[in-house]
C-alpha atoms as a PDB file:
ATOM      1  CA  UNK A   1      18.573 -14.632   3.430  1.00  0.00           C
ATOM      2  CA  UNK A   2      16.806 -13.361   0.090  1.00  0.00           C
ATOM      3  CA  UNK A   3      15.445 -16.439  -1.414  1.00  0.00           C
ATOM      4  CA  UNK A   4      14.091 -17.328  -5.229  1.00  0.00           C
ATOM      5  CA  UNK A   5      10.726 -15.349  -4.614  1.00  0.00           C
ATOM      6  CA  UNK A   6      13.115 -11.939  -3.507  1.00  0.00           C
ATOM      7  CA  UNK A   7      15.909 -12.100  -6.127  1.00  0.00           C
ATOM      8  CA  UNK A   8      12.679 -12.609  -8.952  1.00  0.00           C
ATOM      9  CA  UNK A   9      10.920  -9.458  -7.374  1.00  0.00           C
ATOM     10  CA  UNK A  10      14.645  -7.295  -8.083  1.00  0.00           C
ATOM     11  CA  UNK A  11      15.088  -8.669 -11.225  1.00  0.00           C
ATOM     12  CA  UNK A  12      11.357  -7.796 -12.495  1.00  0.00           C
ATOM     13  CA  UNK A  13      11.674  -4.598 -11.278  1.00  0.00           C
ATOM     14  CA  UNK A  14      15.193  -3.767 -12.502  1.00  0.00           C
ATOM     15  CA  UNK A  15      14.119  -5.100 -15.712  1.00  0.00           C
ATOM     16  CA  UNK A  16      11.293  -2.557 -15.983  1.00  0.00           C
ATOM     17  CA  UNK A  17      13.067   0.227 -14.061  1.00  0.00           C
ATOM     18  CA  UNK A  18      16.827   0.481 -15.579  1.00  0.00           C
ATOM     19  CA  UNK A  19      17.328  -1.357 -18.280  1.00  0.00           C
ATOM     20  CA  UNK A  20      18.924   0.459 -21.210  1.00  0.00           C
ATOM     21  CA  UNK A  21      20.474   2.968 -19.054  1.00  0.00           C
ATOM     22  CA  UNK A  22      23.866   3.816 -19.035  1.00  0.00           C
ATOM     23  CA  UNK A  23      25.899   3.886 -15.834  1.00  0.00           C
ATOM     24  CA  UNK A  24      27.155   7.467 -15.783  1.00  0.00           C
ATOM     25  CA  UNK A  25      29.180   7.178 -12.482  1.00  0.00           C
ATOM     26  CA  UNK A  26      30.413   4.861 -10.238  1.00  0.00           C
ATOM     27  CA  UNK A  27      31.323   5.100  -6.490  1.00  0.00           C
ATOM     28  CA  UNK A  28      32.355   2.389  -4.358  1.00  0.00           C
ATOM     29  CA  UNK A  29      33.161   2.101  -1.287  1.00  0.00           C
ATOM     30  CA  UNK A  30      36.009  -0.788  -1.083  1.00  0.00           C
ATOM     31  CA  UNK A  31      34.823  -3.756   1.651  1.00  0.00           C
ATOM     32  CA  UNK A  32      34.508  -7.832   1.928  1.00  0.00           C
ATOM     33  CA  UNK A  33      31.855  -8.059  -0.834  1.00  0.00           C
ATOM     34  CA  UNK A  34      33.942  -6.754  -3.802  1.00  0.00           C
ATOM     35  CA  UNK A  35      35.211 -10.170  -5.457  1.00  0.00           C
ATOM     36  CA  UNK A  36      36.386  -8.333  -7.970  1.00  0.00           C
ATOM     37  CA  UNK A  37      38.861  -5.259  -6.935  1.00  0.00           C
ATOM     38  CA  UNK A  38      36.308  -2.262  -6.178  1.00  0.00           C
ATOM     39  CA  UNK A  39      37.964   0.027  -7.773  1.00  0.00           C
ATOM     40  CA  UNK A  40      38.411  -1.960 -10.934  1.00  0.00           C
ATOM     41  CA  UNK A  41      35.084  -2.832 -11.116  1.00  0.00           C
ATOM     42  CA  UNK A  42      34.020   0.887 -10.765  1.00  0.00           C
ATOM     43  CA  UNK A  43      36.899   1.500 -13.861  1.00  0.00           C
ATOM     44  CA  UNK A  44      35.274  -0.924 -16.124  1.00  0.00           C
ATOM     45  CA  UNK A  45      31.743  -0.134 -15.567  1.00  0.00           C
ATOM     46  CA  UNK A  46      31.536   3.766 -15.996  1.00  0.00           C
ATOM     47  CA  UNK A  47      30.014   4.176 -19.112  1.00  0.00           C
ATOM     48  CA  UNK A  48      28.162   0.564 -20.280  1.00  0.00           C
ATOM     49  CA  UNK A  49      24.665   0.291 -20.491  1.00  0.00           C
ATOM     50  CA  UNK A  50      22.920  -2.285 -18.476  1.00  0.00           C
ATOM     51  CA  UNK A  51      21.295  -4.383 -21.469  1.00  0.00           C
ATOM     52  CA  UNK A  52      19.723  -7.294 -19.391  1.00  0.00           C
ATOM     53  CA  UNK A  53      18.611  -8.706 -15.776  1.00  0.00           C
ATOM     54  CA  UNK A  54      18.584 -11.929 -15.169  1.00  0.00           C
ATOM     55  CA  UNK A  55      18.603 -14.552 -12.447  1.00  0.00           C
ATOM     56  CA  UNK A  56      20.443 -17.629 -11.338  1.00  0.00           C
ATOM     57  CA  UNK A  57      19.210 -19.549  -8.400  1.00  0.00           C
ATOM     58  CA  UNK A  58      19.583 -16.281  -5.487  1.00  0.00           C
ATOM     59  CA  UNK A  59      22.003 -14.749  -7.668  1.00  0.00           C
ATOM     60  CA  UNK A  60      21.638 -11.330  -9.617  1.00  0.00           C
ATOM     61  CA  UNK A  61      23.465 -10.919 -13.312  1.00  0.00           C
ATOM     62  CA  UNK A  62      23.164  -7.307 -14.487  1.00  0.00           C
ATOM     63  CA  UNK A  63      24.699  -8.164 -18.431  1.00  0.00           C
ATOM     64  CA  UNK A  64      26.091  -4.760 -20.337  1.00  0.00           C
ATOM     65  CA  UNK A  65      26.355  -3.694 -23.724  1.00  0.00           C
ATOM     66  CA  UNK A  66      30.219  -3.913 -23.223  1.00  0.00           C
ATOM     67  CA  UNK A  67      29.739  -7.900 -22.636  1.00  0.00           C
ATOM     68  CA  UNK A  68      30.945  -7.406 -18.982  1.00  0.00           C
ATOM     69  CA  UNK A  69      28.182  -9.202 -16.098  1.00  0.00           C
ATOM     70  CA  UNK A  70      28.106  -8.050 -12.530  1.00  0.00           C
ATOM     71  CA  UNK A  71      26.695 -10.890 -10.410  1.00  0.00           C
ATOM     72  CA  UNK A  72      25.178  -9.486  -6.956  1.00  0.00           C
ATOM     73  CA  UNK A  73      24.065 -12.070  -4.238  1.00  0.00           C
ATOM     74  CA  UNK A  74      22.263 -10.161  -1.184  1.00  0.00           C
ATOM     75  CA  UNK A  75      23.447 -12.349   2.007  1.00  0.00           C
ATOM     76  CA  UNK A  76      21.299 -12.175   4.938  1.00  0.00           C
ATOM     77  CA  UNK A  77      20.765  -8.191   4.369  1.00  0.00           C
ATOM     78  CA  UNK A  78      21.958  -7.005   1.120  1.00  0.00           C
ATOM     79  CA  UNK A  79      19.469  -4.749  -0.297  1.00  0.00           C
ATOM     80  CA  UNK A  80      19.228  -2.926  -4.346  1.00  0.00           C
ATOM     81  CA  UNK A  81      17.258  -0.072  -4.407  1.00  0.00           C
ATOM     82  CA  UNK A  82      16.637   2.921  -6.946  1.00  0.00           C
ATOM     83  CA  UNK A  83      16.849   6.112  -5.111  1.00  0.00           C
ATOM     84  CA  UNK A  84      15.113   9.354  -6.783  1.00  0.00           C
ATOM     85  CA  UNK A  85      17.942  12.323  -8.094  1.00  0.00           C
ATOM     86  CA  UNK A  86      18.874  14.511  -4.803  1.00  0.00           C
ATOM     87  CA  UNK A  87      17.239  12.049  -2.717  1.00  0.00           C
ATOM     88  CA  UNK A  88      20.170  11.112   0.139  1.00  0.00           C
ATOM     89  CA  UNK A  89      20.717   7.358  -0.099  1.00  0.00           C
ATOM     90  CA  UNK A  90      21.047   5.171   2.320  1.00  0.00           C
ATOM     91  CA  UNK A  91      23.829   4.125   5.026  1.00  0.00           C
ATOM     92  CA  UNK A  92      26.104   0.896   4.625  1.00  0.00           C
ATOM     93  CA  UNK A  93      26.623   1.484   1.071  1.00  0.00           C
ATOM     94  CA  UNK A  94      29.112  -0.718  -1.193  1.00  0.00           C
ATOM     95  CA  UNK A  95      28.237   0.307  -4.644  1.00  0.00           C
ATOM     96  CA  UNK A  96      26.822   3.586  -5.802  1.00  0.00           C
ATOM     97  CA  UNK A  97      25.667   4.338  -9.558  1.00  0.00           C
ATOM     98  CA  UNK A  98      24.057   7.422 -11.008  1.00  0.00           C
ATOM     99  CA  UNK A  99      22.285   6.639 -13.870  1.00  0.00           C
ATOM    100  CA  UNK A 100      22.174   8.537 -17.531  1.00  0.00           C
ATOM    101  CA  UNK A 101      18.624   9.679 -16.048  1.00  0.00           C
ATOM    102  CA  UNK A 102      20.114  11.356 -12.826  1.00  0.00           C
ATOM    103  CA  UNK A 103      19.051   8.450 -10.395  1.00  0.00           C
ATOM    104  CA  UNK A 104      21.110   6.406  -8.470  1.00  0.00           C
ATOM    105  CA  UNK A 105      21.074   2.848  -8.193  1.00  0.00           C
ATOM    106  CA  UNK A 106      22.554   1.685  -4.384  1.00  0.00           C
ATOM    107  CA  UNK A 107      23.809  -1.674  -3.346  1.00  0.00           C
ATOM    108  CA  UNK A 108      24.009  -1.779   0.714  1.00  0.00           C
ATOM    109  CA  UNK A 109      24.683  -4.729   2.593  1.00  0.00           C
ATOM    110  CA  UNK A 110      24.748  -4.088   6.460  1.00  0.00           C
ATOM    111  CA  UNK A 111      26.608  -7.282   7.460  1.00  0.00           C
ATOM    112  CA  UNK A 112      28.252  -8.184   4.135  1.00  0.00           C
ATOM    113  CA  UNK A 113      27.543 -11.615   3.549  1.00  0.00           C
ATOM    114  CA  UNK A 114      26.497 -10.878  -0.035  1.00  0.00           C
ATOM    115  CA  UNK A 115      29.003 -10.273  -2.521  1.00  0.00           C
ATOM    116  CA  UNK A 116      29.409  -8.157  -6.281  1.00  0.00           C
ATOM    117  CA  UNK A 117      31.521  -9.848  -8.790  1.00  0.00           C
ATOM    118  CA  UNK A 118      32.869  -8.732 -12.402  1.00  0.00           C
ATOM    119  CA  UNK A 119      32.693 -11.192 -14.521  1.00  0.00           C
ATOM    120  CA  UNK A 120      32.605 -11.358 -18.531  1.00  0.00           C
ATOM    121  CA  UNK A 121      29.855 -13.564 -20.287  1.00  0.00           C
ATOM    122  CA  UNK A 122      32.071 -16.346 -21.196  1.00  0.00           C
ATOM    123  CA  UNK A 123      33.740 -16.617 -17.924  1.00  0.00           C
ATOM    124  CA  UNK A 124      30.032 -17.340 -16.425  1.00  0.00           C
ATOM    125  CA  UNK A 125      29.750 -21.107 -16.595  1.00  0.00           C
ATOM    126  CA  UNK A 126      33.371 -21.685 -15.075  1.00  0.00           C
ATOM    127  CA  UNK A 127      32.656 -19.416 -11.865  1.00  0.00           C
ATOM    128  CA  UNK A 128      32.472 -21.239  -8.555  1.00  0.00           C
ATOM    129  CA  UNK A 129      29.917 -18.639  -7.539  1.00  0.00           C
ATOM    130  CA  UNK A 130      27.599 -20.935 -10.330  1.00  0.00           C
ATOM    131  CA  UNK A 131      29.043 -24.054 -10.362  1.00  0.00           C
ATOM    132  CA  UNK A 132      27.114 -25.478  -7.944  1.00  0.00           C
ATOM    133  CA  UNK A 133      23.948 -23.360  -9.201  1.00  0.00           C
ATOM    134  CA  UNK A 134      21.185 -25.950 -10.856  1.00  0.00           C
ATOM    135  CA  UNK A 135      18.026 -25.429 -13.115  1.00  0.00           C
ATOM    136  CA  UNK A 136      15.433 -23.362 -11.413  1.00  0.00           C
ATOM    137  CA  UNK A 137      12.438 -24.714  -9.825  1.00  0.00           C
ATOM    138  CA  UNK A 138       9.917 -22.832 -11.744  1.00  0.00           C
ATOM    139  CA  UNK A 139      12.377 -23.044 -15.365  1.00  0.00           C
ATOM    140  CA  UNK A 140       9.984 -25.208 -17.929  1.00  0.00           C
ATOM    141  CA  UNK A 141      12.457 -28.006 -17.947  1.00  0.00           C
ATOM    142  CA  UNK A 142      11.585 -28.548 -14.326  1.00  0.00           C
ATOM    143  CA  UNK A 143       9.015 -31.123 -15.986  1.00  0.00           C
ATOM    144  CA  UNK A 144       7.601 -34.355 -13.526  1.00  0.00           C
ATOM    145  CA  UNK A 145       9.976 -36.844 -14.913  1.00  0.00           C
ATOM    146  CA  UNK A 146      13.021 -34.473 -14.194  1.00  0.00           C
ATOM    147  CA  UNK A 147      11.802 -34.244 -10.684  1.00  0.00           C
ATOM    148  CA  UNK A 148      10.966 -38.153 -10.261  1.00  0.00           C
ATOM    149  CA  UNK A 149      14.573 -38.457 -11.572  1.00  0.00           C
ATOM    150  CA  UNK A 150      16.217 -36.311  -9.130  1.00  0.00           C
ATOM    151  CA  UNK A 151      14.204 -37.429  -6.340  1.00  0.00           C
ATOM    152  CA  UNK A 152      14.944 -41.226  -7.379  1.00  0.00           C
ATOM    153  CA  UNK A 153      16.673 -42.790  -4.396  1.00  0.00           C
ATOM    154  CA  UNK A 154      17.357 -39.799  -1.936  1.00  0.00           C
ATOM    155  CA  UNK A 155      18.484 -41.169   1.493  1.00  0.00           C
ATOM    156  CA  UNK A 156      18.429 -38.277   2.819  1.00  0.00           C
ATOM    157  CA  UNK A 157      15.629 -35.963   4.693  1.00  0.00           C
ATOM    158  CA  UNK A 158      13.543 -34.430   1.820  1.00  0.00           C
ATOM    159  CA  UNK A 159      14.017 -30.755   3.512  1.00  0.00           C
ATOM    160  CA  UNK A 160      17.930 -30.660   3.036  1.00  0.00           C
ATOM    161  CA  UNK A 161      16.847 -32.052  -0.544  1.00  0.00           C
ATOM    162  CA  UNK A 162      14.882 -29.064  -1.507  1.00  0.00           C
ATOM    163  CA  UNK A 163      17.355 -26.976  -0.152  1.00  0.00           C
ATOM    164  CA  UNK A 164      20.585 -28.175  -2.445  1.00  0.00           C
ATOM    165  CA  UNK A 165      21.185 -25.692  -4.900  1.00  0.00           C
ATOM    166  CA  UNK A 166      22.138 -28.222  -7.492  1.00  0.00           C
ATOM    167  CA  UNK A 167      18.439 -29.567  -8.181  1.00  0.00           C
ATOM    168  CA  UNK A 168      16.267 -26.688  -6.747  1.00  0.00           C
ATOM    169  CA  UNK A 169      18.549 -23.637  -6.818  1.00  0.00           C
ATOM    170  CA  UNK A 170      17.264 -20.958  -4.635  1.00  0.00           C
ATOM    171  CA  UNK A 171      14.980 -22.447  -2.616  1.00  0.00           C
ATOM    172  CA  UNK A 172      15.757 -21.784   0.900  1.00  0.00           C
ATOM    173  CA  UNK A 173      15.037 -21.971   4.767  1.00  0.00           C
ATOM    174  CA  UNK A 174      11.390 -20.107   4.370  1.00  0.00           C
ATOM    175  CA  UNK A 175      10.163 -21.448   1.517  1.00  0.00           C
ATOM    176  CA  UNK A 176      10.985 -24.995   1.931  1.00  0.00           C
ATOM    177  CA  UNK A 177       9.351 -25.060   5.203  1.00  0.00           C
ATOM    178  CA  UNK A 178       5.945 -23.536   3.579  1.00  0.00           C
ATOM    179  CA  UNK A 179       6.644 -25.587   0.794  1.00  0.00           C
ATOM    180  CA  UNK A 180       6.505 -28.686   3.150  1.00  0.00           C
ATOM    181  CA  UNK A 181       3.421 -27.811   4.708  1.00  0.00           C
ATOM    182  CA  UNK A 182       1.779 -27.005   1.673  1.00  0.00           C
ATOM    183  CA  UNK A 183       2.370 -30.739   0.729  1.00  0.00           C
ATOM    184  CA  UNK A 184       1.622 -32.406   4.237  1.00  0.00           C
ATOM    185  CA  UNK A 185       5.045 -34.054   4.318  1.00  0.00           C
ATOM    186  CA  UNK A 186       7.481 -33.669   7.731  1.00  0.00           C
ATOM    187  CA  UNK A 187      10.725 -31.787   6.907  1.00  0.00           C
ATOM    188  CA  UNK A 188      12.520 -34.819   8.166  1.00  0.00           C
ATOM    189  CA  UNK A 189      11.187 -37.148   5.741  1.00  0.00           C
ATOM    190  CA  UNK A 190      13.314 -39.565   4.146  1.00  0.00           C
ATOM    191  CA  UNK A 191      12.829 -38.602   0.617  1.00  0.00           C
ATOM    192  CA  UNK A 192      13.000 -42.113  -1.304  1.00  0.00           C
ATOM    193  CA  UNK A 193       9.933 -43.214   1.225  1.00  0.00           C
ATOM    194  CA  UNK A 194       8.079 -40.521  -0.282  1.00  0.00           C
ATOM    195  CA  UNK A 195       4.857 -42.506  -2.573  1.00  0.00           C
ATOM    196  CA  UNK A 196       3.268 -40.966  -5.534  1.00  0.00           C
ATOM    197  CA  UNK A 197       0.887 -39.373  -4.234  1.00  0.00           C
ATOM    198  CA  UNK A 198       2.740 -37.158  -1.921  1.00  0.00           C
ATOM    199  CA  UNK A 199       5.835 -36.739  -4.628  1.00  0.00           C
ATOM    200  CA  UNK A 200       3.064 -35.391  -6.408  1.00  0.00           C
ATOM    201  CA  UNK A 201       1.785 -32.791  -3.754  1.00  0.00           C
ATOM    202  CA  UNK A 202       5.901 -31.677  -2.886  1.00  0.00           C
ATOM    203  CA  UNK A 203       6.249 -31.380  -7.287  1.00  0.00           C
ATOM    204  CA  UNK A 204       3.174 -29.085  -7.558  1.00  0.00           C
ATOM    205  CA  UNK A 205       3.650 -27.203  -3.963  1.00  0.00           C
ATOM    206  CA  UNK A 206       7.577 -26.111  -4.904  1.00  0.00           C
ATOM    207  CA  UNK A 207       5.379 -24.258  -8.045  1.00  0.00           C
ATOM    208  CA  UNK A 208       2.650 -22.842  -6.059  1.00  0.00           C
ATOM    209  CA  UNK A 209       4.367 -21.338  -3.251  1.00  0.00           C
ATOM    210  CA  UNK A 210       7.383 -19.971  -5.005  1.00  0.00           C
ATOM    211  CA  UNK A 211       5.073 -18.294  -7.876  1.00  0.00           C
ATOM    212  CA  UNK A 212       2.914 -17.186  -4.975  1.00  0.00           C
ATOM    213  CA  UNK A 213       5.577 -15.398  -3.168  1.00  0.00           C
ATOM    214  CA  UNK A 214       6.710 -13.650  -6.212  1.00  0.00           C
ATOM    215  CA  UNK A 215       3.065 -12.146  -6.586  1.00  0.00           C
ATOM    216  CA  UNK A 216       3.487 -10.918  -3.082  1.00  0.00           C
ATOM    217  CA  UNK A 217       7.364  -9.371  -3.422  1.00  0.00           C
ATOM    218  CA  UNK A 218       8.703 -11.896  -1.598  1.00  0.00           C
ATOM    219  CA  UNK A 219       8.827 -11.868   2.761  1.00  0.00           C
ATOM    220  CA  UNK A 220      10.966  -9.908   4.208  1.00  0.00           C
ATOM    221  CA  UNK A 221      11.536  -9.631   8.248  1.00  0.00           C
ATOM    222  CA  UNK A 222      12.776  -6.361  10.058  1.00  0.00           C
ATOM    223  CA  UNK A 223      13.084  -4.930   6.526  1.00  0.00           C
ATOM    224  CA  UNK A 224      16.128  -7.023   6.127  1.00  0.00           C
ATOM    225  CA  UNK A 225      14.604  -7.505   2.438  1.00  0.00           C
ATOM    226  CA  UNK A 226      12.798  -4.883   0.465  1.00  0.00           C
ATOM    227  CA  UNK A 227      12.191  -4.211  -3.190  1.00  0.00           C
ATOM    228  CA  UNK A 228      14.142  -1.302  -5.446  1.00  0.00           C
ATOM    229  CA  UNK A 229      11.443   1.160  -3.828  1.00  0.00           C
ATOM    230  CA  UNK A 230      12.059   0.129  -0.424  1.00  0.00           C
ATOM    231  CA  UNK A 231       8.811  -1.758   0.045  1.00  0.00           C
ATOM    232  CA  UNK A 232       8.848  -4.814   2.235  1.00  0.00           C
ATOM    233  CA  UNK A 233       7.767  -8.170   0.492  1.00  0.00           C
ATOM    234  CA  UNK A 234       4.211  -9.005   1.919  1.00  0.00           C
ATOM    235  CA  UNK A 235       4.306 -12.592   1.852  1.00  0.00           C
ATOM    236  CA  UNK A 236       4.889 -12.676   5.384  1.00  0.00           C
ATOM    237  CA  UNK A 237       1.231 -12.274   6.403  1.00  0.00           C
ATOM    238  CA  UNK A 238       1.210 -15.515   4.588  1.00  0.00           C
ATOM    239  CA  UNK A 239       3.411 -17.847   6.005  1.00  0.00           C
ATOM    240  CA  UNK A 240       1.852 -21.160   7.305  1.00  0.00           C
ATOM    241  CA  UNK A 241       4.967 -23.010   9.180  1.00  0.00           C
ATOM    242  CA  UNK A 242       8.746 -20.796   8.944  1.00  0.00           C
ATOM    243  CA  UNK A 243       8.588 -18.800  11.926  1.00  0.00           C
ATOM    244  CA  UNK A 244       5.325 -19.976  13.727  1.00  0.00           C
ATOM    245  CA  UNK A 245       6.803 -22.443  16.172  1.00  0.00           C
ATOM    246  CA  UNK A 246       4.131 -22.927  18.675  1.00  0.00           C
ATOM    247  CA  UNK A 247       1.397 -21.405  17.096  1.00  0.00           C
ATOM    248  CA  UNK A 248      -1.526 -23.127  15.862  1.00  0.00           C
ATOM    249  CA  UNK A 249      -2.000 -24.950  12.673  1.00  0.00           C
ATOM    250  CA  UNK A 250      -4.195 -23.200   9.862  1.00  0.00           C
ATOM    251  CA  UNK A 251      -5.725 -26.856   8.799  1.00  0.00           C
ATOM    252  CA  UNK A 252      -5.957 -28.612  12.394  1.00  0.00           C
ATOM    253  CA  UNK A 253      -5.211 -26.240  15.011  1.00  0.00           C
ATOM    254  CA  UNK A 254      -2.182 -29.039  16.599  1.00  0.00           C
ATOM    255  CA  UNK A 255       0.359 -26.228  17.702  1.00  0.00           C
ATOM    256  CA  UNK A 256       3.572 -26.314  15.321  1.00  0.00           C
ATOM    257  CA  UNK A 257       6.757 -27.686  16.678  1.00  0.00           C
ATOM    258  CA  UNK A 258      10.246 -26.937  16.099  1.00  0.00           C
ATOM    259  CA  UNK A 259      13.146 -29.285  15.417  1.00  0.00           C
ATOM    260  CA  UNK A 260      16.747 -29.315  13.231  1.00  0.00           C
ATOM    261  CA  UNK A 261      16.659 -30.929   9.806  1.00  0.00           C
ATOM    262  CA  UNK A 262      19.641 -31.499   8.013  1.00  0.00           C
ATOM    263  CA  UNK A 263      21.313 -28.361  10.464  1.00  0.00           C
ATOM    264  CA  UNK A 264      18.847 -26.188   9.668  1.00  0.00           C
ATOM    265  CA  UNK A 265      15.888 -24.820  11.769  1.00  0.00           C
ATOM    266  CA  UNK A 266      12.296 -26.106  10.975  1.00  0.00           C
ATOM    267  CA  UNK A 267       8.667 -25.481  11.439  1.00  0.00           C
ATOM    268  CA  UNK A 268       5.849 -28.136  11.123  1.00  0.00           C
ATOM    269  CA  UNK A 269       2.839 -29.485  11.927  1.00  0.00           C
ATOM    270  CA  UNK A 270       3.190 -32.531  14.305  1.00  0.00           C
ATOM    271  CA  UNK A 271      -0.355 -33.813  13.231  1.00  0.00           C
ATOM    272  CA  UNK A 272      -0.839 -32.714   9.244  1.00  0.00           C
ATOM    273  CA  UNK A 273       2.560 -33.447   7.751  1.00  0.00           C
ATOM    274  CA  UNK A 274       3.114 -36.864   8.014  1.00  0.00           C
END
C-alpha cells in the first residue's frame, strides 16, 4: 500500500505538473471506489480548475476553484499518472480527465481498494475518511515534546504505535519496519519501556527515513506504485529490514528474522534492535 513517502511524491508532482488547469472532460468508469456517485462526480467536476494539491496522512485532496475537493486514496495498487495527448492510457481505469492542455490525467486501481470521494471544503473535517487522520510525522508541530507526549505510557508494541494513523498518519508496513531498524529498537517493543536515549533515535529516525524516501519517489514493488510518469519509486534498493527476511544484516551480518507484530508482518534484526 502507497505510504507517506508515495502520496508526497504525487502530490509534488501534481503540484508542479497540473495545477491551474481546468478539467475539460470527465470520463468515468462507474466501480467500488466511487464514494461519491461516478457519474455525479464527473457532473460536478467538468469545468473547475484544480487550484491546489495537498496531502493528509496517505490521502490525496485535489481542491478546485469551484470549492469542491476530490480526496483519492491509492489502496494496495491505485496508481495517478499524466498521460501525453494521443498517448493510449492505461487498462483498469476509474477516472479519466483531459486537461485544458490536451493531456489526460488517469486514476487506475487494479484491485480497487483505493477509493475517490467528492467532497466540499467544509465538509472535510467531519468525513470519516479523516477522522481518524492525525498530524503528519514530518508537519513542524511534530516537535520532541509532542512526541514524548504521545508516546507517554504506550502499553502496547511500539510498531503498531507508529503505525496508528491518529499520531503518525501515514506511516505504514515498510517504513515502520526501516524506521525500526534505523533506531535499533525490535518491532515488538513495548513502547513505555522505551529510555531516552532510544525515544530519541525512533523521534529522529521517523524524520530521516520518511524525508529520505521522498528524495527517492518512494518504493514501489512489481510497479504496484509509480509516479505521474510511470517511474517506479527507487527507494527499494534501499531498504534495510521490510522484505529481507533471512538476509543478512547491513550493520552485523545476524540474518533478519520474521515474526507478527500487532497482526502485521515484520522484519528485524535479532542481534541490533534490541
Amino acid at each position: 500500500m502507497a505510504e507517506l513517502p508515495e502520496v508526497e511524491t504525487l502530490k509534488r508532482q501534481l503540484l508542479a505538473a497540473v495545477t491551474g488547469l481546468r478539467w475539460d472532460r470527465i470520463d468515468v468508469v462507474p466501480s467500488s471506489v466511487f464514494r461519491t456517485p461516478a457519474k455525479t462526480l464527473a457532473a460536478a467536476l467538468r469545468g473547475a480548475r484544480l487550484a491546489r494539491v495537498d496531502r493528509r496522512g496517505k490521502v490525496l485532496l485535489l481542491g478546485f476553484d469551484s470549492d469542491l475537493v476530490l480526496l483519492v486514496h491509492l489502496g494496495m495498487s491505485g496508481q495517478i499518472l499524466l498521460v501525453p495527448p494521443a498517448e493510449p492510457g492505461p487498462r483498469h481505469r476509474h477516472l479519466v480527465t483531459t486537461l485544458e492542455d490536451g493531456r489526460t490525467l488517469v486514476f487506475r486501481d487494479p484491485r480497487r481498494f483505493g477509493f475517490i470521494r467528492l467532497a466540499r471544503t467544509a465538509e472535510l473535517a467531519g468525513l470519516r475518511e479523516l477522522a481518524s487522520v492525525g498530524l503528519d510525522p514530518l508537519d513542524p508541530g511534530q516537535t520532541w515534546e509532542r512526541f514524548i507526549h504521545d508516546c507517554a505510557g504506550r502499553a502496547g508494541a511500539v510498531k503498531p504505535l507508529l503505525m496508528s494513523q491518529e499520531l503518525f498518519a501515514g506511516v505504514g508496513n515498510i517504513y515502520a519496519d526501516e524506521i525500526l531498524y534505523a533506531a535499533h529498537i525490535r518491532p515488538s517493543r513495548v513502547a513505555a519501556t522505551l529510555d531516552p536515549v532510544e525515544q530519541k533515535q525512533l523521534f529522529h529516525a521517523i524524520r530521516d527515513i520518511l524525508t529520505a524516501a521522498i528524495e527517492s519517489g518512494g518504493t514501489s514493488f512489481d510497479e504496484a506504485f509509480t509516479d505521474i510518469y510511470g517511474r517506479p519509486g527507487l527507494y527499494g534498493g534501499r531498504l534495510k529490514a521490510y522484505g529481507r527476511k533471512g538476509e543478512p544484516c547491513d550493520r552485523c551480518h545476524t540474518r533478519l528474522v520474521h515474526a507478527r507484530v500487532g497482526g502485521r508482518s515484520s522484519v528485524f534484526c535479532p542481534h541490533c534492535q534490541r
